[in-house]
C-alpha atoms as a PDB file:
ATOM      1  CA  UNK A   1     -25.839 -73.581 200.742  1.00  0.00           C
ATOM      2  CA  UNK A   2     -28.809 -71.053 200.330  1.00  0.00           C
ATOM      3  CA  UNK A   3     -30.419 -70.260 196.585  1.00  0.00           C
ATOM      4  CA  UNK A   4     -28.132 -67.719 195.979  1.00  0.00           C
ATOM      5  CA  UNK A   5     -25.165 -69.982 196.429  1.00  0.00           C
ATOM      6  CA  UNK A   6     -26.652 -72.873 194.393  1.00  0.00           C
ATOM      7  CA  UNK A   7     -27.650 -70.545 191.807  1.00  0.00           C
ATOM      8  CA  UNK A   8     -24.675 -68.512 191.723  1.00  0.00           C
ATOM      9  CA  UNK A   9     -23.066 -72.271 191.270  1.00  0.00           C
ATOM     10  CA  UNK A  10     -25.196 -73.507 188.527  1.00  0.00           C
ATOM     11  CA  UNK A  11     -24.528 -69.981 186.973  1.00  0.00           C
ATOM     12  CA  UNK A  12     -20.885 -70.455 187.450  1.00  0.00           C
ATOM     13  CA  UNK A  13     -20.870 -74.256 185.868  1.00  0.00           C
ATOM     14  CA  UNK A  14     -23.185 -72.934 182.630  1.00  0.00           C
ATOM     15  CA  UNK A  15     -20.590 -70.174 181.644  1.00  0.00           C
ATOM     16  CA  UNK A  16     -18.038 -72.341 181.650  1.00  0.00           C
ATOM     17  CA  UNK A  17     -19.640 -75.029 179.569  1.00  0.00           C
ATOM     18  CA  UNK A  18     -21.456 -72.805 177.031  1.00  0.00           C
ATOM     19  CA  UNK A  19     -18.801 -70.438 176.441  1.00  0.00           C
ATOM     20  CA  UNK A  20     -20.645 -67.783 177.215  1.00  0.00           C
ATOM     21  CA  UNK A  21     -20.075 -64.483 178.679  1.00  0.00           C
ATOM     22  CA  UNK A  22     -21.519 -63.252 181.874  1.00  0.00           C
ATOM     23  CA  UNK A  23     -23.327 -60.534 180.624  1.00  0.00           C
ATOM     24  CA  UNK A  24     -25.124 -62.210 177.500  1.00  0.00           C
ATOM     25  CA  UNK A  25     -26.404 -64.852 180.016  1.00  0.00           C
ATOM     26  CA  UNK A  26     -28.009 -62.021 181.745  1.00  0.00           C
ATOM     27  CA  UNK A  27     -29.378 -59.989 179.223  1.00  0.00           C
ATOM     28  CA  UNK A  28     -30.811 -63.230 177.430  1.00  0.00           C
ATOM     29  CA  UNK A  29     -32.185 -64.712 180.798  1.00  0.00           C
ATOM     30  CA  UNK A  30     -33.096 -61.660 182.368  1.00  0.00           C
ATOM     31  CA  UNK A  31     -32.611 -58.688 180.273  1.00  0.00           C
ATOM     32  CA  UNK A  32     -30.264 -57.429 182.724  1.00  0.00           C
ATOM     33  CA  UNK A  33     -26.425 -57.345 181.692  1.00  0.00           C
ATOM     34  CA  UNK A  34     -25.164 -56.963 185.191  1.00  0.00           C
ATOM     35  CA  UNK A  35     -27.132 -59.891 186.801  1.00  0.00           C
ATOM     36  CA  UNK A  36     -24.262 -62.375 186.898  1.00  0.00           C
ATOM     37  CA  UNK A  37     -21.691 -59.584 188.499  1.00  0.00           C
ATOM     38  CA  UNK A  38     -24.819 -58.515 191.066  1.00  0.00           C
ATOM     39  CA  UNK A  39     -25.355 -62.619 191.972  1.00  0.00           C
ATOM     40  CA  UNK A  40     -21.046 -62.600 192.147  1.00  0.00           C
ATOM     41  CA  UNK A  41     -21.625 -59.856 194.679  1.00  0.00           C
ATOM     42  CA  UNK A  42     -23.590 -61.200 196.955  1.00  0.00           C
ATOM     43  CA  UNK A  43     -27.239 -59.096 195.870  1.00  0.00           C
ATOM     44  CA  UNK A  44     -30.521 -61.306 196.819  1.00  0.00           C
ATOM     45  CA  UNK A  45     -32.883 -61.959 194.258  1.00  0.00           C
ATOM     46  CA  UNK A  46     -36.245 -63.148 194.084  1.00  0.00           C
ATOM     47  CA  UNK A  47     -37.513 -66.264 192.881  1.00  0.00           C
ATOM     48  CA  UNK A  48     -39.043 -65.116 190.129  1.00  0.00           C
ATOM     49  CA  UNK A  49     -35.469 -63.906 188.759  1.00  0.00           C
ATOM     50  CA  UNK A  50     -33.899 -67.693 190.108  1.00  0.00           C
ATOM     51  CA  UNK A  51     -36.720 -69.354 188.239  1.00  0.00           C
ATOM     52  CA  UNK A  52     -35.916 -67.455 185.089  1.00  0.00           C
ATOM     53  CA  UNK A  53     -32.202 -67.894 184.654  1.00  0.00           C
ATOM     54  CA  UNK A  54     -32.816 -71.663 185.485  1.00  0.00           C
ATOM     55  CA  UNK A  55     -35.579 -71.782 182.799  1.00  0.00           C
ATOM     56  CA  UNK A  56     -33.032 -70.154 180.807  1.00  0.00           C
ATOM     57  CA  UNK A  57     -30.081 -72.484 181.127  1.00  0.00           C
ATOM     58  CA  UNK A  58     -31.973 -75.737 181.612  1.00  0.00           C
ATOM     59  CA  UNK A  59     -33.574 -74.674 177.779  1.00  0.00           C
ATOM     60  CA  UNK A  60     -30.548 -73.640 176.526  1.00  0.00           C
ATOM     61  CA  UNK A  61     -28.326 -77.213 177.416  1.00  0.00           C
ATOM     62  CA  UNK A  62     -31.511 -79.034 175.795  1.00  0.00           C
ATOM     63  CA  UNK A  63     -30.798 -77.177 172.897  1.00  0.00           C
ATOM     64  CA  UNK A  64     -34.098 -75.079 172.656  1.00  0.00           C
ATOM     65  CA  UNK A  65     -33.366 -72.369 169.876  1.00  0.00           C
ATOM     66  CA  UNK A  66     -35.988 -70.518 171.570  1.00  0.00           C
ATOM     67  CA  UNK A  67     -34.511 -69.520 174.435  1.00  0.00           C
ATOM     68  CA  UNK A  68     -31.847 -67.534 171.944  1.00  0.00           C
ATOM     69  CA  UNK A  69     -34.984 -65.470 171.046  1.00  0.00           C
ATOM     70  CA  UNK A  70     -35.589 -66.060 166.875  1.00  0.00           C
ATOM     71  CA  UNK A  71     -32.979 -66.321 164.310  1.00  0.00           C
ATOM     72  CA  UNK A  72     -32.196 -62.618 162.146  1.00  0.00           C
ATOM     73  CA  UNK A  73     -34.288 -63.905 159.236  1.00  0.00           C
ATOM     74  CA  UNK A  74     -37.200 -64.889 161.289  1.00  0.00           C
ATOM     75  CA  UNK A  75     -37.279 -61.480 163.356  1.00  0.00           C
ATOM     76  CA  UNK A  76     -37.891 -59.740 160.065  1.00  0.00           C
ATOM     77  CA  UNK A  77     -41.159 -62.154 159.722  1.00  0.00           C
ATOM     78  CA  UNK A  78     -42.307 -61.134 163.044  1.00  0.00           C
ATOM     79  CA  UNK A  79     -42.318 -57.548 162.404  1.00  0.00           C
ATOM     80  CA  UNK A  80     -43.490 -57.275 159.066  1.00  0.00           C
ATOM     81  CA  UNK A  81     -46.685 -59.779 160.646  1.00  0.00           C
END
């Protein structure tokens, strides 16, 4: 199984245990909503983009509420900063 495949697994396994839909996982991991169906397709991707999503997922199942990007009250904070 190449990276592709094991990511593409991984990938597969997350969705299905977070509930979450294909293209929030790639706009939140990668800010690109059509990652997941590009991965599905067979597209390479670089390591840089592998080492991202599994950042993403590995701090999402620990529960990080970082890796959601900040709650709506605290984005207000940020900007008026």
């Amino acid at each position: 199984m190449d990276t592709r495949e094991t990511l593409l697994a991984e990938v597969e396994a997350f969705l299905q245990r977070e509930r979450m839909a294909p293209t929030t996982l790639g706009k939140l991991s990668v800010n690109d909503g059509k990652f997941v169906r590009r991965l599905r397709s067979g597209a390479n991707i670089t390591l840089a983009t592998v080492e991202r999503v599994e950042a993403f997922m590995r701090g999402a199942a620990a529960g990080c509420p970082d890796v959601f990007g900040p709650a709506p009250s605290e984005a207000g904070k940020e900007r008026a900063a």
